[in-house]
PDB file of N, CA and C in Angstrom:
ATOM      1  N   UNK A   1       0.841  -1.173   0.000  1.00  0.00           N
ATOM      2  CA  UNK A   1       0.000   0.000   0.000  1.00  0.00           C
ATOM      3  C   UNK A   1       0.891   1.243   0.000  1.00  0.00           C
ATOM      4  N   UNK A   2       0.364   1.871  -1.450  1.00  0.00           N
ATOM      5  CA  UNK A   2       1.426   3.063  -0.837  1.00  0.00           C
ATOM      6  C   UNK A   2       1.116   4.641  -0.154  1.00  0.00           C
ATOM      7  N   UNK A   3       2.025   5.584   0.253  1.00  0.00           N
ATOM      8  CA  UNK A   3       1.165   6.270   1.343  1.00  0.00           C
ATOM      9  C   UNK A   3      -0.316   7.251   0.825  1.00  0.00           C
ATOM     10  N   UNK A   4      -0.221   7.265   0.167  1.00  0.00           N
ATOM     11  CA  UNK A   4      -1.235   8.170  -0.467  1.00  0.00           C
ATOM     12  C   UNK A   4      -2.650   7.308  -0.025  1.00  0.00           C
ATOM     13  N   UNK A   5      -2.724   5.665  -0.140  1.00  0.00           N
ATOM     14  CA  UNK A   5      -3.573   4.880  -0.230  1.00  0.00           C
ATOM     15  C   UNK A   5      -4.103   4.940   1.594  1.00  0.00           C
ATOM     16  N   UNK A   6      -2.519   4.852   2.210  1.00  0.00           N
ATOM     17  CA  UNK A   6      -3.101   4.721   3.639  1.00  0.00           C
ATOM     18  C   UNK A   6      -3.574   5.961   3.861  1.00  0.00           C
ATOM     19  N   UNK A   7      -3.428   7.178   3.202  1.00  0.00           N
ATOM     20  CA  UNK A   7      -4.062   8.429   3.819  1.00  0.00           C
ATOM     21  C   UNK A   7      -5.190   8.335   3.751  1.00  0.00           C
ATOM     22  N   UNK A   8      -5.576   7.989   2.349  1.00  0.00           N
ATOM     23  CA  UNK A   8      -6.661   7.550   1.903  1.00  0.00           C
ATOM     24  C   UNK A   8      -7.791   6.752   2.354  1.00  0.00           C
ATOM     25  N   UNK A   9      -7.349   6.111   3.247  1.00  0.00           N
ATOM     26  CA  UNK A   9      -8.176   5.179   4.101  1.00  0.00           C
ATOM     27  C   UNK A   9      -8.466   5.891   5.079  1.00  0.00           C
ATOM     28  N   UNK A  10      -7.337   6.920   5.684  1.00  0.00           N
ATOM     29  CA  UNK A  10      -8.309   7.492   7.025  1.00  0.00           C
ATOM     30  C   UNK A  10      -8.848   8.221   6.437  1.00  0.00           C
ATOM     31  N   UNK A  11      -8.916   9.273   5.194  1.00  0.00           N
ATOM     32  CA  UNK A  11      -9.696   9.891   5.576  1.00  0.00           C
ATOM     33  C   UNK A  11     -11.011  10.317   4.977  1.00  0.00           C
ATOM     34  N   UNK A  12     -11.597   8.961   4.869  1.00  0.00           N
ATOM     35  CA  UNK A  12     -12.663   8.955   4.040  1.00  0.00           C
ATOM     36  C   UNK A  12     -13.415   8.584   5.490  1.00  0.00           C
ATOM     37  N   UNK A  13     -13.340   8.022   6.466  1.00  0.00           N
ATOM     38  CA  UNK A  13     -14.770   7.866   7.523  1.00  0.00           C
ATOM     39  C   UNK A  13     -13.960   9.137   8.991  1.00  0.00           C
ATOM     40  N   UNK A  14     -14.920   9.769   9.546  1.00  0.00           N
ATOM     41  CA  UNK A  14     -15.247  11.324  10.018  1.00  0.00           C
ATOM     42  C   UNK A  14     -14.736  10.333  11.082  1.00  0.00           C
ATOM     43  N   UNK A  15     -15.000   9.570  12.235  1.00  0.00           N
ATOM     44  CA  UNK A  15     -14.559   9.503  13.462  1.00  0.00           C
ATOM     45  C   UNK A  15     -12.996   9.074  13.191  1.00  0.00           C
ATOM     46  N   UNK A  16     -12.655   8.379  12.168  1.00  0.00           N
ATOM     47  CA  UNK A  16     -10.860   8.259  12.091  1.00  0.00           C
ATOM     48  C   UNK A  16     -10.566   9.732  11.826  1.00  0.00           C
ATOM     49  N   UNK A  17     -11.066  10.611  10.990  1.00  0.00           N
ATOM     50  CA  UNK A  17     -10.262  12.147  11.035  1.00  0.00           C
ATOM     51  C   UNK A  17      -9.946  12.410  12.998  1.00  0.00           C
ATOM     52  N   UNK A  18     -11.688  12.430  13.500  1.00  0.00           N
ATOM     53  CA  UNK A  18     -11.395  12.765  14.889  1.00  0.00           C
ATOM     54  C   UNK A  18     -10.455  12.270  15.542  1.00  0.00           C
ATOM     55  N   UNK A  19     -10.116  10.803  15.216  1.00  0.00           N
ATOM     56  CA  UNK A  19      -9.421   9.813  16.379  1.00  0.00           C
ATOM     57  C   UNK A  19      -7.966  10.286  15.953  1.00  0.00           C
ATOM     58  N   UNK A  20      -7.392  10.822  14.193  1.00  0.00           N
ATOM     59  CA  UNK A  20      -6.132  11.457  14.306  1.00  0.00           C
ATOM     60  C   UNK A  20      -6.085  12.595  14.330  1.00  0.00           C
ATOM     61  N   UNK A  21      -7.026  13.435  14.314  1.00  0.00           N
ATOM     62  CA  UNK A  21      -6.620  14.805  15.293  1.00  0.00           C
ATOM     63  C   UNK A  21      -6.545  15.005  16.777  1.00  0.00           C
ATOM     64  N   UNK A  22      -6.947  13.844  17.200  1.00  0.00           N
ATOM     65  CA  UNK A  22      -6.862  13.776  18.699  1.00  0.00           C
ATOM     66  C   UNK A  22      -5.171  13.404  18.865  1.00  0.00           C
ATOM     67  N   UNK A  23      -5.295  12.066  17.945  1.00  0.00           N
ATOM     68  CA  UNK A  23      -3.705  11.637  18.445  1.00  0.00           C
ATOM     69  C   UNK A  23      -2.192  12.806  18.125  1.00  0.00           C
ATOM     70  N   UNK A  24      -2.858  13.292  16.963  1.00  0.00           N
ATOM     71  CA  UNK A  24      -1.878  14.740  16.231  1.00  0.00           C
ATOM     72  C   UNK A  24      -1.676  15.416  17.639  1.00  0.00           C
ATOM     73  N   UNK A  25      -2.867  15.728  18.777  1.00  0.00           N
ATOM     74  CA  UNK A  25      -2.819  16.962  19.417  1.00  0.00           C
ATOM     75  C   UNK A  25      -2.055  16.666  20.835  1.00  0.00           C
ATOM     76  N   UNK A  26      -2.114  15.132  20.928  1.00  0.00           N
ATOM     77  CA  UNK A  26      -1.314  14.346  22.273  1.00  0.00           C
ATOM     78  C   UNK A  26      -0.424  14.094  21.768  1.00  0.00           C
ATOM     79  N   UNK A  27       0.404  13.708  20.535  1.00  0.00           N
ATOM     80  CA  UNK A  27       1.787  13.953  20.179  1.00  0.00           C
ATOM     81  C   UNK A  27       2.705  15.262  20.234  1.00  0.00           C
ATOM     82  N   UNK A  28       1.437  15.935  20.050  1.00  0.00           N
ATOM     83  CA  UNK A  28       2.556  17.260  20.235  1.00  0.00           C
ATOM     84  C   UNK A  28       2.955  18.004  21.343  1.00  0.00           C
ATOM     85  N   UNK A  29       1.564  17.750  22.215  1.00  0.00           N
ATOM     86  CA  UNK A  29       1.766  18.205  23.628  1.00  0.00           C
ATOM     87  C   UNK A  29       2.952  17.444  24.285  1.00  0.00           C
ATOM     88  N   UNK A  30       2.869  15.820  24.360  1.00  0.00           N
ATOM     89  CA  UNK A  30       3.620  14.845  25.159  1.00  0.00           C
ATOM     90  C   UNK A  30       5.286  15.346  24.241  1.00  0.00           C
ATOM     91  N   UNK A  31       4.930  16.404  23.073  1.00  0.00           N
ATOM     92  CA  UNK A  31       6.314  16.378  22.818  1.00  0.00           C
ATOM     93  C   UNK A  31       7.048  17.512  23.325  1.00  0.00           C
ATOM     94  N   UNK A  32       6.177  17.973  23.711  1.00  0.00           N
ATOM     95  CA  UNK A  32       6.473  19.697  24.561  1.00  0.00           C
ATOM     96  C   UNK A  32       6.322  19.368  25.688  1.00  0.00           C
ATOM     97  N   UNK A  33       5.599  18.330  26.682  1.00  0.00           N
ATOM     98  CA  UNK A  33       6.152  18.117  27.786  1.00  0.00           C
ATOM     99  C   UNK A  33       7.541  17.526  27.999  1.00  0.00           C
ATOM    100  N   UNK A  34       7.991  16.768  27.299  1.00  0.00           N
ATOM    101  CA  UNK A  34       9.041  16.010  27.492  1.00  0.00           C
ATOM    102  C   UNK A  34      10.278  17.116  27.129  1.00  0.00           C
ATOM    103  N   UNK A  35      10.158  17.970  26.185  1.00  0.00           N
ATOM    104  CA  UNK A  35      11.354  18.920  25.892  1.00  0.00           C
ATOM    105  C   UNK A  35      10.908  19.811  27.370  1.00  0.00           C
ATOM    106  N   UNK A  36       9.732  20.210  27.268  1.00  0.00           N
ATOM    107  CA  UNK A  36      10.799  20.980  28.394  1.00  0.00           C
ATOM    108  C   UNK A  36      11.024  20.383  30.155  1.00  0.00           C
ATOM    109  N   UNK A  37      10.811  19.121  30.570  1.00  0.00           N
ATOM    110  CA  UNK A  37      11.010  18.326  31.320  1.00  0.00           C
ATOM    111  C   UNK A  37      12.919  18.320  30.862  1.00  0.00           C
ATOM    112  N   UNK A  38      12.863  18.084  29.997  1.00  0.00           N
ATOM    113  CA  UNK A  38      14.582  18.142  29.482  1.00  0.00           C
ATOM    114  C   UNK A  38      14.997  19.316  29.799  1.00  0.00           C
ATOM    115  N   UNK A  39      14.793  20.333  29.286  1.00  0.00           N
ATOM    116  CA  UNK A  39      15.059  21.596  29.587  1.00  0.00           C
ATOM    117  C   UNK A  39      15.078  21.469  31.591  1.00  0.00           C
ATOM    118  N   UNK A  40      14.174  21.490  31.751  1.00  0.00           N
ATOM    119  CA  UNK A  40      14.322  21.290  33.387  1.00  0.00           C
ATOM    120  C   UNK A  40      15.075  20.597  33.744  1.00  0.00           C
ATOM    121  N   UNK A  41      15.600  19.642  33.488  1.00  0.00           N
ATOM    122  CA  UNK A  41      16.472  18.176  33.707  1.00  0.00           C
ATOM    123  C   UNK A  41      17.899  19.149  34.108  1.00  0.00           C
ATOM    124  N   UNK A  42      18.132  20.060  32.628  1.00  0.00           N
ATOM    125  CA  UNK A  42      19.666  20.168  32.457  1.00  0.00           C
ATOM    126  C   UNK A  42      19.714  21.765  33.168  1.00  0.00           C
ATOM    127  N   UNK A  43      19.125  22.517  32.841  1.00  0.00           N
ATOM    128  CA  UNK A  43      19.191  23.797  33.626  1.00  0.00           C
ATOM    129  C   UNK A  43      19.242  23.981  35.289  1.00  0.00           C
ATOM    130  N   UNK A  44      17.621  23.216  35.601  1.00  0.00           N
ATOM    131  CA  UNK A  44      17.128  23.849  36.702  1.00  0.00           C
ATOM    132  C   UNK A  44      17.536  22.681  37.818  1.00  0.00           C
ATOM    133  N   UNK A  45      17.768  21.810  37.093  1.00  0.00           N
ATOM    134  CA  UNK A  45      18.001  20.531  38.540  1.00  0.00           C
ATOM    135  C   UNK A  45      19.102  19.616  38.387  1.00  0.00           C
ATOM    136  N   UNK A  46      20.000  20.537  37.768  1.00  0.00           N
ATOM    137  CA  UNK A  46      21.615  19.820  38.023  1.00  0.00           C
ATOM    138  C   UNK A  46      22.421  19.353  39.249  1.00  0.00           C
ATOM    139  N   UNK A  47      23.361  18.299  38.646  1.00  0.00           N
ATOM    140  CA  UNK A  47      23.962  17.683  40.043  1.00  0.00           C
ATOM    141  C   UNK A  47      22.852  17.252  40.861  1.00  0.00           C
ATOM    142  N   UNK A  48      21.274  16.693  40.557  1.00  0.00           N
ATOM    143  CA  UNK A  48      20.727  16.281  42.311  1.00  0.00           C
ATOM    144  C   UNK A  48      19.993  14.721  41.273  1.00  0.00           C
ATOM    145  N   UNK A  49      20.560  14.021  41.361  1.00  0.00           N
ATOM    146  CA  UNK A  49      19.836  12.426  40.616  1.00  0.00           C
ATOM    147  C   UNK A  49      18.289  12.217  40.833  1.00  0.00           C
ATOM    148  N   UNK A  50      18.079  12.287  42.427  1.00  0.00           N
ATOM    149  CA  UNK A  50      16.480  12.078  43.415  1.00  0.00           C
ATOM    150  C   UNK A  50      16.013  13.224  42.549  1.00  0.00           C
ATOM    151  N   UNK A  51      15.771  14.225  42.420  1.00  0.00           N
ATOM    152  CA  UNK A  51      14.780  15.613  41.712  1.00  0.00           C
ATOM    153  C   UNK A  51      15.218  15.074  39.898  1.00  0.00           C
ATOM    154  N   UNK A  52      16.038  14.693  39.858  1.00  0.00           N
ATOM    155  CA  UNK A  52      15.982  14.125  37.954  1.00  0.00           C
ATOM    156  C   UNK A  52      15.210  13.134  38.162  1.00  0.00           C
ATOM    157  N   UNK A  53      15.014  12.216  38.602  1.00  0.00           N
ATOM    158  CA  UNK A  53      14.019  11.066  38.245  1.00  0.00           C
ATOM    159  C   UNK A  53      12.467  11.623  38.759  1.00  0.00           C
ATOM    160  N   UNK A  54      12.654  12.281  39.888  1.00  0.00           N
ATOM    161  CA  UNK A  54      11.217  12.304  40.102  1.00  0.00           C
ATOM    162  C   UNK A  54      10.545  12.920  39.063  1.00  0.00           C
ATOM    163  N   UNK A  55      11.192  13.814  38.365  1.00  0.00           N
ATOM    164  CA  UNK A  55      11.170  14.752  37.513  1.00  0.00           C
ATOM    165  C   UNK A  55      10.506  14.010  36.147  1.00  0.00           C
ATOM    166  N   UNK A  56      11.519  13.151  36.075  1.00  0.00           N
ATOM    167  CA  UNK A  56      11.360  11.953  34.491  1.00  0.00           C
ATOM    168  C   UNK A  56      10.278  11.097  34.996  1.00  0.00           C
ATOM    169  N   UNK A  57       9.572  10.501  36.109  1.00  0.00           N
ATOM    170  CA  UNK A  57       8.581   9.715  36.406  1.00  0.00           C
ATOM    171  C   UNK A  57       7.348  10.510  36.690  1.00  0.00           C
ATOM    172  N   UNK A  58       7.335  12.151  37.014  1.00  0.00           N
ATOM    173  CA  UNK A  58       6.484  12.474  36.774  1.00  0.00           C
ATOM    174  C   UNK A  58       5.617  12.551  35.061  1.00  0.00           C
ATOM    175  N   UNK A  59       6.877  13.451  34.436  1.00  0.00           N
ATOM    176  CA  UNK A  59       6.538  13.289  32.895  1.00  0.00           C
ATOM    177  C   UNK A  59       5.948  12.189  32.661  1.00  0.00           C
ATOM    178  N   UNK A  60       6.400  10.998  32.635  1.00  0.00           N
ATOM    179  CA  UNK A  60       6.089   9.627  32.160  1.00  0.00           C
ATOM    180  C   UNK A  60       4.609   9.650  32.848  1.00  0.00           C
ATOM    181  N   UNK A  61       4.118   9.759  34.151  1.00  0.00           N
ATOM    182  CA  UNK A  61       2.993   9.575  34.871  1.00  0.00           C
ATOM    183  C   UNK A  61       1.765  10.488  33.975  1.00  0.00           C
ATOM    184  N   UNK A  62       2.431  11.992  33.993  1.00  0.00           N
ATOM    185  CA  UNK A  62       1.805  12.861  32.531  1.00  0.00           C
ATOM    186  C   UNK A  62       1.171  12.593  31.539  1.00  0.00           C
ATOM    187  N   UNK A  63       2.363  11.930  31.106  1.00  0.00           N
ATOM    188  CA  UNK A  63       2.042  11.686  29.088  1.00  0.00           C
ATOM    189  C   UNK A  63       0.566  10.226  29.461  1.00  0.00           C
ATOM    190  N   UNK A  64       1.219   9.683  30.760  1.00  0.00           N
ATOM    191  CA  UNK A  64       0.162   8.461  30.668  1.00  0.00           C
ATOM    192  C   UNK A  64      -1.235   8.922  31.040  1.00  0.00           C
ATOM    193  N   UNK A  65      -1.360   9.694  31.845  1.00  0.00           N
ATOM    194  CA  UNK A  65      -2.731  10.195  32.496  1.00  0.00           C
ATOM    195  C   UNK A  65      -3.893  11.132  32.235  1.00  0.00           C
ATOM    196  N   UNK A  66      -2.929  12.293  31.158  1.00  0.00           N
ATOM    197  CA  UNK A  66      -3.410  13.836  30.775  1.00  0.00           C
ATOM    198  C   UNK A  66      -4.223  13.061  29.424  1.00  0.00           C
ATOM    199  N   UNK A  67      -3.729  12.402  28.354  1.00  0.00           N
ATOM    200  CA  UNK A  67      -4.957  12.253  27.355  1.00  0.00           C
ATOM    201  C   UNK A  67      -6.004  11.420  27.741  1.00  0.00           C
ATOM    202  N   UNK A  68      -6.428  10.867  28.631  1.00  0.00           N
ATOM    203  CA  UNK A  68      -7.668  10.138  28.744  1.00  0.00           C
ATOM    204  C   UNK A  68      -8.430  10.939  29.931  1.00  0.00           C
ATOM    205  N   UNK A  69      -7.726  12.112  30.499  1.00  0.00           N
ATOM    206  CA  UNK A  69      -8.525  13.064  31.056  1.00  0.00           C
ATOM    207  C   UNK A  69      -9.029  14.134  30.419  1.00  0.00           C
ATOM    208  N   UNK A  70      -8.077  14.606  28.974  1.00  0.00           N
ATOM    209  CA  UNK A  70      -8.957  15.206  27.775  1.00  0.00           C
ATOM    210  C   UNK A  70      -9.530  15.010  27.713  1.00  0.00           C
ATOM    211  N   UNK A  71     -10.414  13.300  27.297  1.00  0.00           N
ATOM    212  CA  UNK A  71     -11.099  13.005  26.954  1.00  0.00           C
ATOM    213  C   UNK A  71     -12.131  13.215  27.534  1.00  0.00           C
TER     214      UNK A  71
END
């Protein structure tokens, strides 16, 4: 199949448009949480390991919890 065909498939039925503009809008967020979780990582909480992970397990807890509370 080539890509034109798979586009093609979503976007001929209305709830797959919805279901990838939803996923478009949690990719981009979870991608702006995670940069600036990085950004925080290297700036604001250098030298301390305990505040980097809590830091990285919050994100992770984030990306898992925030889109099905969009919903």
């Amino acid at each position: 199949m080539t890509a034109s065909g798979f586009v093609a498939a979503f976007s001929s039925a209305f709830p797959l448009k919805i279901l990838l503009a939803i996923l478009t809008i949690d990719l981009i967020k979870g991608g702006a949480l995670v940069l600036f979780a990085f950004i925080l990582s290297r700036v604001w909480l250098q030298r301390d390991p305990r505040r980097d992970r809590a830091l990285w397990a919050l994100c992770l807890l984030a990306l898992l919890v925030l889109p099905p509370l969009w919903l």
